[in-house]
PDB file of N, CA and C in Angstrom:
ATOM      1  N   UNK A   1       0.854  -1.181   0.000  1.00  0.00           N
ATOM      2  CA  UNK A   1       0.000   0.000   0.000  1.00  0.00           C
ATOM      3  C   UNK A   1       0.893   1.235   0.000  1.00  0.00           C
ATOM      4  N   UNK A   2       0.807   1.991  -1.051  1.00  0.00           N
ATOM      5  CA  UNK A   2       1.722   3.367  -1.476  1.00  0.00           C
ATOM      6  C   UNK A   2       1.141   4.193  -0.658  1.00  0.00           C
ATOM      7  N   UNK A   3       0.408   4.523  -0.664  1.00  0.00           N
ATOM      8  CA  UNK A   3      -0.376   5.793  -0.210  1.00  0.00           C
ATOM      9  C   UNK A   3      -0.890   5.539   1.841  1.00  0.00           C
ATOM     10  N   UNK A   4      -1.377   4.130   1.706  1.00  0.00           N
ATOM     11  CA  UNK A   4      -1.884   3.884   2.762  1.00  0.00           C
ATOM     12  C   UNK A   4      -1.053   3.319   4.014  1.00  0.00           C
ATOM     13  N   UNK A   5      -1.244   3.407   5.517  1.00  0.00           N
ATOM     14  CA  UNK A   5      -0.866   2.162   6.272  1.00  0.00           C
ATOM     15  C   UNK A   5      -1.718   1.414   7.450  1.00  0.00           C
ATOM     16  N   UNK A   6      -1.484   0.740   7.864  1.00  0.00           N
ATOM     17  CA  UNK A   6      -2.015  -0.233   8.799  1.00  0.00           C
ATOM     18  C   UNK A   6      -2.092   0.592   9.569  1.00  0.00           C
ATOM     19  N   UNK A   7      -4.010   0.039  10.278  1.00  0.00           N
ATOM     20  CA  UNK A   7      -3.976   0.774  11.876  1.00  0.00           C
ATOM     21  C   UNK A   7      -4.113  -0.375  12.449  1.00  0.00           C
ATOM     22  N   UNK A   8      -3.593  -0.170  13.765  1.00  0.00           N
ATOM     23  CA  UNK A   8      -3.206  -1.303  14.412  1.00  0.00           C
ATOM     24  C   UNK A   8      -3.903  -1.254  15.715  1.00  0.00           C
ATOM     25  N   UNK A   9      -3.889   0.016  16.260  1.00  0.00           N
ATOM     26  CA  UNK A   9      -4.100   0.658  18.161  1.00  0.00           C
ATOM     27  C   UNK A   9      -5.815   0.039  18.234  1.00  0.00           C
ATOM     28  N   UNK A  10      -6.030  -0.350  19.535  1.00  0.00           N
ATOM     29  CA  UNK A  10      -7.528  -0.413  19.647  1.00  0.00           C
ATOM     30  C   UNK A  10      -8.317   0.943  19.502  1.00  0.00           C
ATOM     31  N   UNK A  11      -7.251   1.922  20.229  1.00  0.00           N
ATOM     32  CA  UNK A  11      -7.592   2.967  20.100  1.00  0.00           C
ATOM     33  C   UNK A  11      -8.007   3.687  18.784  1.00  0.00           C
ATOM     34  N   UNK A  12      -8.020   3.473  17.565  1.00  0.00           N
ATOM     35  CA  UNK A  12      -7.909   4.240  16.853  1.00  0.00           C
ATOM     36  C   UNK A  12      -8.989   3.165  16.154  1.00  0.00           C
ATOM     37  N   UNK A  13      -9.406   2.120  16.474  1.00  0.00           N
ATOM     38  CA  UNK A  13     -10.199   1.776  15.736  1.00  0.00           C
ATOM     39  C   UNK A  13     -11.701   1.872  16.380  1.00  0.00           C
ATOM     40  N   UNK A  14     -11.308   1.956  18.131  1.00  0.00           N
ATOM     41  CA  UNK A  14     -13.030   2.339  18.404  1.00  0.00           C
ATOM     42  C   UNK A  14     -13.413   3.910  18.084  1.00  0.00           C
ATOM     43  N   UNK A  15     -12.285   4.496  17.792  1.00  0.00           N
ATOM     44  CA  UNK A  15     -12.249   6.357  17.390  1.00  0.00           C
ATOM     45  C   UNK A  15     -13.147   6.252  16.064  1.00  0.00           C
ATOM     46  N   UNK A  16     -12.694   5.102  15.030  1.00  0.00           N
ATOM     47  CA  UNK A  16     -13.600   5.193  13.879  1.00  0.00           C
ATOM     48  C   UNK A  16     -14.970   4.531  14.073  1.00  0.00           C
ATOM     49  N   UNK A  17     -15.082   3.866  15.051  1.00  0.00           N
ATOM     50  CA  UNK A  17     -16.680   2.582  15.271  1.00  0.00           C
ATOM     51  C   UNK A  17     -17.601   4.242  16.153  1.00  0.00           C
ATOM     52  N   UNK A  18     -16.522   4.926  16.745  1.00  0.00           N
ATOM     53  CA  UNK A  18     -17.595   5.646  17.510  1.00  0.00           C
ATOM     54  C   UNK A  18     -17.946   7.037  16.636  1.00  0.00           C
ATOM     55  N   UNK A  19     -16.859   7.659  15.884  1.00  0.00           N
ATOM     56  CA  UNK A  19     -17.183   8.869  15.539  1.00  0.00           C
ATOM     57  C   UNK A  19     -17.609   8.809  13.612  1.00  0.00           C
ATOM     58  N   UNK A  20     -17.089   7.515  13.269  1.00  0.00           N
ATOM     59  CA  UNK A  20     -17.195   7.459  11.812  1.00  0.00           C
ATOM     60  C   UNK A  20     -18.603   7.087  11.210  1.00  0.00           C
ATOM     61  N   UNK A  21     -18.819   6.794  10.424  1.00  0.00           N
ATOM     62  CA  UNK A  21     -19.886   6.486   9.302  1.00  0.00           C
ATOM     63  C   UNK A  21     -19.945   5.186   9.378  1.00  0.00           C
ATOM     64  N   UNK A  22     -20.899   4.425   9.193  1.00  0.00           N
ATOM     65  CA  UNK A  22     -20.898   2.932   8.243  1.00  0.00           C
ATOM     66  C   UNK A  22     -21.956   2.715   7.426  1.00  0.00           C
ATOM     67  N   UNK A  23     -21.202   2.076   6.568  1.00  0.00           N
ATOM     68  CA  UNK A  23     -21.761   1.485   5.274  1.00  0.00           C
ATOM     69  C   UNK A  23     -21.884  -0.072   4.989  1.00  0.00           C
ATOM     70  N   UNK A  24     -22.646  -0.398   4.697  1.00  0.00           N
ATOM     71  CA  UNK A  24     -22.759  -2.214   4.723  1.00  0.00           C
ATOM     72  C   UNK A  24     -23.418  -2.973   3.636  1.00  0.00           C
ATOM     73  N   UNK A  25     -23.145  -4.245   3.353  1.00  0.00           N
ATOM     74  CA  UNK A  25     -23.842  -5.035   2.086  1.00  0.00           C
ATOM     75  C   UNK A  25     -23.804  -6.762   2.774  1.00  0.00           C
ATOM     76  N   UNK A  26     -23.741  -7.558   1.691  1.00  0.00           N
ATOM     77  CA  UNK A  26     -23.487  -8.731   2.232  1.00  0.00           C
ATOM     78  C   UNK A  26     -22.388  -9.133   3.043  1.00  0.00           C
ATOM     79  N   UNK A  27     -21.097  -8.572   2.239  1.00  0.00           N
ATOM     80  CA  UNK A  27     -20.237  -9.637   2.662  1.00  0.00           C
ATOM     81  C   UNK A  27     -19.249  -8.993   3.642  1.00  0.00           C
ATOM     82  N   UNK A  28     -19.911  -7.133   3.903  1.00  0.00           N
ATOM     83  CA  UNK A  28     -18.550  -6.428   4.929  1.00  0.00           C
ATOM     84  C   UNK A  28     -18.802  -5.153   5.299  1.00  0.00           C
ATOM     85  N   UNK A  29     -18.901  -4.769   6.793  1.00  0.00           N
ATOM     86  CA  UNK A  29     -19.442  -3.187   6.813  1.00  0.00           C
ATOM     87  C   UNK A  29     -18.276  -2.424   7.028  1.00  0.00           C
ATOM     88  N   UNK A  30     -18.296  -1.298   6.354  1.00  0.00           N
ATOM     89  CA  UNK A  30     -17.300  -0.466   5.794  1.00  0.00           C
ATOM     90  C   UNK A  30     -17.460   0.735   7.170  1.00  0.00           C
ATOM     91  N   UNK A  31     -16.887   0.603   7.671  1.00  0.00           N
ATOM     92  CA  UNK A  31     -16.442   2.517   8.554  1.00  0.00           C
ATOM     93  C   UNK A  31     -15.846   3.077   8.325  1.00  0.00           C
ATOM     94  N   UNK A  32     -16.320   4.668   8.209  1.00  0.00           N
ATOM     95  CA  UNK A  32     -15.347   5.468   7.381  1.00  0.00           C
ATOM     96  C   UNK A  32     -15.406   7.062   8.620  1.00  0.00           C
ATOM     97  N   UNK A  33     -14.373   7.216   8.833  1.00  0.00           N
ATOM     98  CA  UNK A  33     -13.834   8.633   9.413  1.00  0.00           C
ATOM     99  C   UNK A  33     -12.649   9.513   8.609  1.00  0.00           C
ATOM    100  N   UNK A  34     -13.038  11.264   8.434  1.00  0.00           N
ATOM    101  CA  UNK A  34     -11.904  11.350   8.248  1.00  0.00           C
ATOM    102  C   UNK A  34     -10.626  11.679   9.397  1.00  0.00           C
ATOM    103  N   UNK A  35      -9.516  11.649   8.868  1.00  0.00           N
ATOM    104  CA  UNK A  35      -8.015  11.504  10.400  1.00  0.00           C
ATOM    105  C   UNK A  35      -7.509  13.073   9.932  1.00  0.00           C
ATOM    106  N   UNK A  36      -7.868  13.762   8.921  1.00  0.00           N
ATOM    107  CA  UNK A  36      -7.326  15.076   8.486  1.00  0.00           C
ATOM    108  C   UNK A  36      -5.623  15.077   8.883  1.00  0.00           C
ATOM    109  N   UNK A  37      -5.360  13.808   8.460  1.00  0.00           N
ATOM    110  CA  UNK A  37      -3.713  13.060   7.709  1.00  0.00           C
ATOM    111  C   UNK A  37      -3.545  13.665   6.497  1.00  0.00           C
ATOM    112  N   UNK A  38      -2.719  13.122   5.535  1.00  0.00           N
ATOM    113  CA  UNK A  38      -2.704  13.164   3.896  1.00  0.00           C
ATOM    114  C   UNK A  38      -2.605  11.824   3.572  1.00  0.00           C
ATOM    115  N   UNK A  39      -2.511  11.017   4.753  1.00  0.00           N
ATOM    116  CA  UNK A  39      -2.533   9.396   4.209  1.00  0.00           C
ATOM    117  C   UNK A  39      -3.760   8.331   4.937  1.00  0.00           C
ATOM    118  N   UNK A  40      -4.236   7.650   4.281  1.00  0.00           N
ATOM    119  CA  UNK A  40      -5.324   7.141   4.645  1.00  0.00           C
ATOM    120  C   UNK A  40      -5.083   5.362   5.957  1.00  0.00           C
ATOM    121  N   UNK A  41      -5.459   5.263   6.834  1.00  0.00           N
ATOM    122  CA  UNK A  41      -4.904   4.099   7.288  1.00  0.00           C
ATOM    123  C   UNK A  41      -6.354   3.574   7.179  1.00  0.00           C
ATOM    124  N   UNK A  42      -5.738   1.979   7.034  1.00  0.00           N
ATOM    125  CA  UNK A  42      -6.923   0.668   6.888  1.00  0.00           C
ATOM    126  C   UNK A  42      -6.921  -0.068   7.999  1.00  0.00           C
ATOM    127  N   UNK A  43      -7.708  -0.544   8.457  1.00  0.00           N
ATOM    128  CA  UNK A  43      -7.903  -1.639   9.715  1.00  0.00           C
ATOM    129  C   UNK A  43      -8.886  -2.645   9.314  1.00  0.00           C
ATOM    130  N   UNK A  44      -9.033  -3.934   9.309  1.00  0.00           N
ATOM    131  CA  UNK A  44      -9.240  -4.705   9.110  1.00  0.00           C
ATOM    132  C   UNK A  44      -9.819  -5.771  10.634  1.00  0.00           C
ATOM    133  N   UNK A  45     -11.121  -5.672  10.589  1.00  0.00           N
ATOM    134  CA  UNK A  45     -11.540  -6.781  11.666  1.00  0.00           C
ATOM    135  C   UNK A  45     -12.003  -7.855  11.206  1.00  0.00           C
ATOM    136  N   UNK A  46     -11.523  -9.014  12.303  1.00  0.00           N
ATOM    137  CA  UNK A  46     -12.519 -10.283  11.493  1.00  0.00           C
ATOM    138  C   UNK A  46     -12.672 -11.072  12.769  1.00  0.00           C
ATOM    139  N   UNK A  47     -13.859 -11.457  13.603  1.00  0.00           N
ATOM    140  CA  UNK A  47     -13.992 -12.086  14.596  1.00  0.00           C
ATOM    141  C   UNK A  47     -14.469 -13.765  14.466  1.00  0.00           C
ATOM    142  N   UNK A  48     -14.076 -14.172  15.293  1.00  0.00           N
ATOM    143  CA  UNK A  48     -13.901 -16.214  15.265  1.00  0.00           C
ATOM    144  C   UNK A  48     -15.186 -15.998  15.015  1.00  0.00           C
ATOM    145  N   UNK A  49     -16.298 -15.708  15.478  1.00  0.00           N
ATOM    146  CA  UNK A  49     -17.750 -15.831  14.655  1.00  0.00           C
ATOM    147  C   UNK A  49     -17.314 -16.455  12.523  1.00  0.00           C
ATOM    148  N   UNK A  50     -16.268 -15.646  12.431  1.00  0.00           N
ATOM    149  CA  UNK A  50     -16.192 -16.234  10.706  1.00  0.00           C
ATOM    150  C   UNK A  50     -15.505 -17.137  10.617  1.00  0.00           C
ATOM    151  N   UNK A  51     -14.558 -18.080  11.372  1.00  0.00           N
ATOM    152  CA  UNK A  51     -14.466 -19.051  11.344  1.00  0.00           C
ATOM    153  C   UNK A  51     -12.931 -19.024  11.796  1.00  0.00           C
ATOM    154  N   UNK A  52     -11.581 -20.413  11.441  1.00  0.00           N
ATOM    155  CA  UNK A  52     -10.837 -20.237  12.280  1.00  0.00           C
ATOM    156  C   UNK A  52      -9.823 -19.229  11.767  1.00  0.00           C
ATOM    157  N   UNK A  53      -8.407 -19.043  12.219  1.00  0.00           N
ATOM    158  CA  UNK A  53      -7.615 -18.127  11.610  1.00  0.00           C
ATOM    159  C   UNK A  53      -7.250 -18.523  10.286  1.00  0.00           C
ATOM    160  N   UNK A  54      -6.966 -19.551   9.461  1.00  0.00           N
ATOM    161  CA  UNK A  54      -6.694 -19.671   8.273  1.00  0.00           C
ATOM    162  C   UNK A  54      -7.814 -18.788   7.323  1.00  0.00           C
ATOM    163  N   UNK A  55      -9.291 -18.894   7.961  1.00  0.00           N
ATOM    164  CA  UNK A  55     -10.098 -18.643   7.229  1.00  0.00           C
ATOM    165  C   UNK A  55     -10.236 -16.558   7.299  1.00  0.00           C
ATOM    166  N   UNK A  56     -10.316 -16.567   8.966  1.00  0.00           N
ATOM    167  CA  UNK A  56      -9.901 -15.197   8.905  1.00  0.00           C
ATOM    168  C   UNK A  56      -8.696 -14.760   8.494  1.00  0.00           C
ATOM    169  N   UNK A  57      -7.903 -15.283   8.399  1.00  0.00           N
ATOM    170  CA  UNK A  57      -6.413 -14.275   7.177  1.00  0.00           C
ATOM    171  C   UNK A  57      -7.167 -14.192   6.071  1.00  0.00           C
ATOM    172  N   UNK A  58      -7.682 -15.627   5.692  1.00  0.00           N
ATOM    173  CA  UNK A  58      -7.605 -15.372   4.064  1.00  0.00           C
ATOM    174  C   UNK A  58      -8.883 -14.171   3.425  1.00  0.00           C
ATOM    175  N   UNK A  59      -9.528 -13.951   4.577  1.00  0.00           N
ATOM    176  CA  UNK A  59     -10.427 -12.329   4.859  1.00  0.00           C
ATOM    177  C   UNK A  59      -9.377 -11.376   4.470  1.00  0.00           C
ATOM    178  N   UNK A  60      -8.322 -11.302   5.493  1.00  0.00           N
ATOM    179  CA  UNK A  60      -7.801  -9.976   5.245  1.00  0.00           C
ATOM    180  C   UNK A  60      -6.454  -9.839   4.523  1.00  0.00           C
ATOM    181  N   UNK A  61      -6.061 -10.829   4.064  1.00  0.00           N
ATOM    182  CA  UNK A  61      -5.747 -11.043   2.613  1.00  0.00           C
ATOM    183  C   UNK A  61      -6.430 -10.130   2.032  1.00  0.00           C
ATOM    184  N   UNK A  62      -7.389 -10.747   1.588  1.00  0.00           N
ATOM    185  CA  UNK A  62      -8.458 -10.096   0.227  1.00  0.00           C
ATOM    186  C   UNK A  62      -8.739  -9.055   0.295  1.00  0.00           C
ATOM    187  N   UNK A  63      -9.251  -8.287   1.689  1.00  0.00           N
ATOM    188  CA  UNK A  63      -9.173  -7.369   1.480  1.00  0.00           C
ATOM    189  C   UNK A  63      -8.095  -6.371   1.167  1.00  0.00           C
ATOM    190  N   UNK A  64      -7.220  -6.482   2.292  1.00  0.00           N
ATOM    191  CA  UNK A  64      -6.203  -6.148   1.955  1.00  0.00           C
ATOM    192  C   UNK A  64      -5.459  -5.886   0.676  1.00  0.00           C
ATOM    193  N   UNK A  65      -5.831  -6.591  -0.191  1.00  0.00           N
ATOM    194  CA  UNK A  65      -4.914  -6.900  -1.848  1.00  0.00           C
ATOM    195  C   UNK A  65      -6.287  -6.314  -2.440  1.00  0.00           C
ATOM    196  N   UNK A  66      -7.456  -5.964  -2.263  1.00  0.00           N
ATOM    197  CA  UNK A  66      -8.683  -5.435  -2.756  1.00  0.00           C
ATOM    198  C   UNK A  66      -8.313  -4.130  -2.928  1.00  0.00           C
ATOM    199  N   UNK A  67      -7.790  -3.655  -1.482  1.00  0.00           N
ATOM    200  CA  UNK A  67      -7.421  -2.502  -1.165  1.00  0.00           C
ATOM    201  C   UNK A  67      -6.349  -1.863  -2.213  1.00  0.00           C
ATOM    202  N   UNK A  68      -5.401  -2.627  -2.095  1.00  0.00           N
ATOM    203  CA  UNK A  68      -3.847  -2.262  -2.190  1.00  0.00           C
ATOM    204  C   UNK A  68      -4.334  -1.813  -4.162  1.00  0.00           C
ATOM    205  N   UNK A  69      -5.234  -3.300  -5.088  1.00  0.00           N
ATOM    206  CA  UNK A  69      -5.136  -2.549  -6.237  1.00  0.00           C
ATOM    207  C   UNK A  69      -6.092  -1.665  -6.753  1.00  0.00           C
ATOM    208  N   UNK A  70      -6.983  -1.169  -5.550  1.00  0.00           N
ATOM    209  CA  UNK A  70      -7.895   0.162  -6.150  1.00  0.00           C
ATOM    210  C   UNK A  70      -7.458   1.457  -4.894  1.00  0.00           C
ATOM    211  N   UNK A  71      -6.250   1.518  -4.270  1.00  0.00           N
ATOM    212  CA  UNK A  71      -6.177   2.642  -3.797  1.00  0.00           C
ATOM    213  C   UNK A  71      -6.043   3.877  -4.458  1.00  0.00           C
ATOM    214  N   UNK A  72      -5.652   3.998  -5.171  1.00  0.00           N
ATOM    215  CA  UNK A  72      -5.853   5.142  -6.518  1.00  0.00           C
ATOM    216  C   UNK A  72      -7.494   5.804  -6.199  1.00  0.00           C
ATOM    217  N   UNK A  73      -7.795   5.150  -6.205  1.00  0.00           N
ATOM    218  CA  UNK A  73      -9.648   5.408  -6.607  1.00  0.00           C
ATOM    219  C   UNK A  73      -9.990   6.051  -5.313  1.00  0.00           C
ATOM    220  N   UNK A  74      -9.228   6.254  -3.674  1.00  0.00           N
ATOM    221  CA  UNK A  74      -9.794   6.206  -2.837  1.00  0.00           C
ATOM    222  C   UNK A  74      -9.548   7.844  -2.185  1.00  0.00           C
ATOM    223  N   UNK A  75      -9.976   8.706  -1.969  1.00  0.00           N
ATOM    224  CA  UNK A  75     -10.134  10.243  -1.221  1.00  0.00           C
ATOM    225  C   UNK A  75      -8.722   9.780   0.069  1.00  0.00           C
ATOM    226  N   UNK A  76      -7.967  10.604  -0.163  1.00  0.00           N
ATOM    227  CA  UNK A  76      -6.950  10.850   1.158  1.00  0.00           C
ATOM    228  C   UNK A  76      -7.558  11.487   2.236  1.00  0.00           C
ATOM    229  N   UNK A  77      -6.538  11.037   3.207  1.00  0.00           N
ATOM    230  CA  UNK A  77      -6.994  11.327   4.484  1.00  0.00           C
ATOM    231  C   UNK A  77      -8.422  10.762   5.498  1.00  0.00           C
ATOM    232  N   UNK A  78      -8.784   9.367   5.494  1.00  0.00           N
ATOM    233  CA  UNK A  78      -9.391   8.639   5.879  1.00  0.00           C
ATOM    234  C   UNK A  78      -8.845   7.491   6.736  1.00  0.00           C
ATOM    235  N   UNK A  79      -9.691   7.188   7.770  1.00  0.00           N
ATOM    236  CA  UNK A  79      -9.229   6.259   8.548  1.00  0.00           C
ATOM    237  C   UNK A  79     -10.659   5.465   8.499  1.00  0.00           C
ATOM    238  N   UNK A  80     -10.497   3.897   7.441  1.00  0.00           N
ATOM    239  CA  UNK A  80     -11.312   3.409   7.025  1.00  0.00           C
ATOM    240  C   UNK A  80     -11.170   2.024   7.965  1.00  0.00           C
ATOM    241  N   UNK A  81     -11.999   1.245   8.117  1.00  0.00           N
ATOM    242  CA  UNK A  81     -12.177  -0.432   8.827  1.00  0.00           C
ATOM    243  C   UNK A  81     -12.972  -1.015   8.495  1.00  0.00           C
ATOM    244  N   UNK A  82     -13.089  -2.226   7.716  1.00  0.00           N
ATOM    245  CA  UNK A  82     -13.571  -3.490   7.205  1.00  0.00           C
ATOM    246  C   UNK A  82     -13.558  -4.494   7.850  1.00  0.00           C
ATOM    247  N   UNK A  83     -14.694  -4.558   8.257  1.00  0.00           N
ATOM    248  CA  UNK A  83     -15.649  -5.309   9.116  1.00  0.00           C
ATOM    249  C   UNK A  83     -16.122  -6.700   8.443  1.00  0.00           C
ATOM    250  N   UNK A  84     -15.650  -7.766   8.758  1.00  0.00           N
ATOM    251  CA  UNK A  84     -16.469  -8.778   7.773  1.00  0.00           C
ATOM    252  C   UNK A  84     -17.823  -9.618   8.189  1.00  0.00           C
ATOM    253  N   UNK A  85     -18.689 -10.099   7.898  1.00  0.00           N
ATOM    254  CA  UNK A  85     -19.581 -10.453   8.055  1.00  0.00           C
ATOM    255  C   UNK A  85     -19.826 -11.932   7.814  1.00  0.00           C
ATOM    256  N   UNK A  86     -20.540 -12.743   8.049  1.00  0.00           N
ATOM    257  CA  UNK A  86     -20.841 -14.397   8.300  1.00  0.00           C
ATOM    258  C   UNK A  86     -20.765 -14.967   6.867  1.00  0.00           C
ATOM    259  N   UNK A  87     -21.098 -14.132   5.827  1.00  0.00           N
ATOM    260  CA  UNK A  87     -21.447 -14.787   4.550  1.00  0.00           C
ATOM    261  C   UNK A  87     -19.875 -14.453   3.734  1.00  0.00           C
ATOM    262  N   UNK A  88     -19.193 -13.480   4.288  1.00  0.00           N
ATOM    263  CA  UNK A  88     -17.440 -13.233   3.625  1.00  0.00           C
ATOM    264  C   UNK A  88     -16.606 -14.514   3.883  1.00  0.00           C
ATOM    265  N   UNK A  89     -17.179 -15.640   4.930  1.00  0.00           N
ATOM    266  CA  UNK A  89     -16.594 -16.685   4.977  1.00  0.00           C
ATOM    267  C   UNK A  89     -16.326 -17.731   3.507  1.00  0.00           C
ATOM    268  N   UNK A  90     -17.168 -17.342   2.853  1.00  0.00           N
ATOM    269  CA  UNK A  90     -17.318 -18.220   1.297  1.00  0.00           C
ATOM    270  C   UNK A  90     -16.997 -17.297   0.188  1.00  0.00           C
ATOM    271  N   UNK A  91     -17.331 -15.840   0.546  1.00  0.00           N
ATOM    272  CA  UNK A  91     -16.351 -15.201  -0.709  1.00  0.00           C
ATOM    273  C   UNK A  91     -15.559 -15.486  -1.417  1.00  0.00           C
ATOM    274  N   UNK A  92     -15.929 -14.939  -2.640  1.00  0.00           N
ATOM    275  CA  UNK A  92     -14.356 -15.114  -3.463  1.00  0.00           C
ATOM    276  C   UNK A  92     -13.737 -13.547  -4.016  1.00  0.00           C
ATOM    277  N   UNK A  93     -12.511 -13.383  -4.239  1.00  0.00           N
ATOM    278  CA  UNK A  93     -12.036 -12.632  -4.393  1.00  0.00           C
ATOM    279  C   UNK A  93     -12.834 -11.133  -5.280  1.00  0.00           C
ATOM    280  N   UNK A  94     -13.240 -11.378  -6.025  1.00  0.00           N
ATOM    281  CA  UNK A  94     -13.945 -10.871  -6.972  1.00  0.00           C
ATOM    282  C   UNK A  94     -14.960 -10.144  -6.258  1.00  0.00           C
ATOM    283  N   UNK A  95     -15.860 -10.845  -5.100  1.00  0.00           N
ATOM    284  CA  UNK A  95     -16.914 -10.424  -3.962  1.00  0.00           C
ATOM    285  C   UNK A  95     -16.630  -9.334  -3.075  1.00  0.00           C
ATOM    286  N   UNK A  96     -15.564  -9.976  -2.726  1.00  0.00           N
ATOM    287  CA  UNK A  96     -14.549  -8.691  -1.828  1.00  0.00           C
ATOM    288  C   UNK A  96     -14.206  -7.344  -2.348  1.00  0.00           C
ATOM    289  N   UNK A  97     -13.584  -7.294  -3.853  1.00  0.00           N
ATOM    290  CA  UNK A  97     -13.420  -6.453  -4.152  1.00  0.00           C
ATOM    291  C   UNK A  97     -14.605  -5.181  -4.443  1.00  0.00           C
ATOM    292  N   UNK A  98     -15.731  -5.797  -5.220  1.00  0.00           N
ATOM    293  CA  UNK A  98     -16.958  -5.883  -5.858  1.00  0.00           C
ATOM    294  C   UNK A  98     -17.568  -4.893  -4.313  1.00  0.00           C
ATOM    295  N   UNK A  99     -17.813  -5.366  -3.639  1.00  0.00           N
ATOM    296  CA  UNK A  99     -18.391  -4.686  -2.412  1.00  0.00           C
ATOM    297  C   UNK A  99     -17.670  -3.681  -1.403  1.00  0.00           C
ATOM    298  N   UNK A 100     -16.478  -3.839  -1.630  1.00  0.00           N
ATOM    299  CA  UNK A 100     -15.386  -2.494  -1.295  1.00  0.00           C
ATOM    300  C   UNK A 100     -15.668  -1.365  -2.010  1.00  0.00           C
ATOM    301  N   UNK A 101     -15.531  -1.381  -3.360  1.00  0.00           N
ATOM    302  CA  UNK A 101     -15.466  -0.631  -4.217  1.00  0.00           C
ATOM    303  C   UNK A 101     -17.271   0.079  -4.536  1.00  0.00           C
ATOM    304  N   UNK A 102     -17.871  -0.940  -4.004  1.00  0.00           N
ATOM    305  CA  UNK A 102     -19.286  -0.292  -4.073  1.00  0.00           C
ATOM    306  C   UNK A 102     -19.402   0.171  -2.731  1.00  0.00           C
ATOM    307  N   UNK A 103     -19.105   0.165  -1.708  1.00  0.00           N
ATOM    308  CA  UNK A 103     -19.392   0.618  -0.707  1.00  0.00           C
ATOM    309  C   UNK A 103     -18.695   1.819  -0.433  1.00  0.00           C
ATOM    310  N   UNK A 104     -17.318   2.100  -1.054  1.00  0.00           N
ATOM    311  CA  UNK A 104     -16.719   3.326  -1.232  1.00  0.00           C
ATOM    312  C   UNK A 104     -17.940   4.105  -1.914  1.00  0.00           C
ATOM    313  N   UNK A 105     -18.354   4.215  -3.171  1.00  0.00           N
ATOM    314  CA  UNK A 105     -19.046   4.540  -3.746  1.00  0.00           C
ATOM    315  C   UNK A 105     -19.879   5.214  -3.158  1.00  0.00           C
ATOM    316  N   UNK A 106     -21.087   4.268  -2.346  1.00  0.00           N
ATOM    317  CA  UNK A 106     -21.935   4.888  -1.469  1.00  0.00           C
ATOM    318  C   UNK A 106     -21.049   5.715  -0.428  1.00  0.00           C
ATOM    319  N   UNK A 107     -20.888   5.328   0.020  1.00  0.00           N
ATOM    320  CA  UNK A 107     -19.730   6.771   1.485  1.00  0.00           C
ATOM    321  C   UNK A 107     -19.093   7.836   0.429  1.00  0.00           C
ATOM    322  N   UNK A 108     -18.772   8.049  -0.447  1.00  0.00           N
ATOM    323  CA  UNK A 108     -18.506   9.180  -1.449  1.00  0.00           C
ATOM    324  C   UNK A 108     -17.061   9.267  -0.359  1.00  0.00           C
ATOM    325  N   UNK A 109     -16.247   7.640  -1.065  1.00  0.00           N
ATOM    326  CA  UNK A 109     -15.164   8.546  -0.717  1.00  0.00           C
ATOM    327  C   UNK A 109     -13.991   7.986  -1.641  1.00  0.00           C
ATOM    328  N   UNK A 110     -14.484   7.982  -2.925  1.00  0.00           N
ATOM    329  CA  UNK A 110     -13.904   7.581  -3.889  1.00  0.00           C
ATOM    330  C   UNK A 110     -13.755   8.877  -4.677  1.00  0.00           C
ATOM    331  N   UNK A 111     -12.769   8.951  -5.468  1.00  0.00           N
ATOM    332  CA  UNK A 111     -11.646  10.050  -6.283  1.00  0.00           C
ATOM    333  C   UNK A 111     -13.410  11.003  -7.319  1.00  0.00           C
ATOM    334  N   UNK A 112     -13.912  10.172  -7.859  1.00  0.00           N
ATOM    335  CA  UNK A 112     -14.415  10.629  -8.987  1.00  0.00           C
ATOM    336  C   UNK A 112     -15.888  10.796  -8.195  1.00  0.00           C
ATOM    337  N   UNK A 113     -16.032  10.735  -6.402  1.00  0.00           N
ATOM    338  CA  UNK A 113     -17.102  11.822  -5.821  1.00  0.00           C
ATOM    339  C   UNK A 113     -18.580  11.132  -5.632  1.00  0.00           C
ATOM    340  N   UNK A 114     -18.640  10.011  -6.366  1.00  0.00           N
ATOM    341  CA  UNK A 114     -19.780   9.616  -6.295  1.00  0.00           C
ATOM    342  C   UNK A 114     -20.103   8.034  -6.362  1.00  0.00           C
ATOM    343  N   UNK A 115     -21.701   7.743  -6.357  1.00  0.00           N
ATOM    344  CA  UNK A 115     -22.268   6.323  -6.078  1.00  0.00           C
ATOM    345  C   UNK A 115     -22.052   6.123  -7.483  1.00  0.00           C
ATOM    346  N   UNK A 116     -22.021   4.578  -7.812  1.00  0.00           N
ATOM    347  CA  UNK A 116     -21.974   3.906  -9.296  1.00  0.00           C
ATOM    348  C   UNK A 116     -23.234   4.199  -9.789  1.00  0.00           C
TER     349      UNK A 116
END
């Protein structure tokens, strides 16, 4: 990730669950705050509810690499977290991306301003 980095602190991720936005679909609810940074950090949750750790990496994998090849597309200065949900357990790559990129969309916090 060029532009972006990992948030890691608990702190900084209940800062986005409490003061940010969310957005949601099937497979992942999106929270979005801005950090009034110039660089955007990602956080990534995935709780044993989705199954064991092989299955949660391979969550944030995807997203992660979802992330990494449409950051271009994404408004600086955001502190975003991807939330996965019961049915992201069977995703496939394509799903992940597909619902990132639409869920940016809706939160208008994609480069070109608007919903698809």
């Amino acid at each position: 990730m060029l532009f972006s980095e990992s948030m890691k602190k608990t702190k900084d991720f209940r800062n986005v669950y409490e003061n940010g936005k969310s957005y949601a679909n099937k497979f992942i609810v999106l929270y979005v705050w801005e950090n009034g940074c110039s660089t955007n950090k990602l956080g990534i949750s995935c709780s044993k509810k989705i199954g064991n750790s092989v299955v949660r990496h391979r969550f944030s994998r995807l997203v992660r690499e979802s992330y990494r090849l449409q950051e271009n597309l994404f408004n600086s200065g955001l502190d975003i977290v991807v939330v996965a949900r019961a049915c992201a357990r069977d995703a496939s790559f394509f799903d992940i991306q597909d619902s990132l990129i639409r869920l940016a969309g809706k939160a208008r916090i994609k480069k070109n301003g608007g919903e698809e």
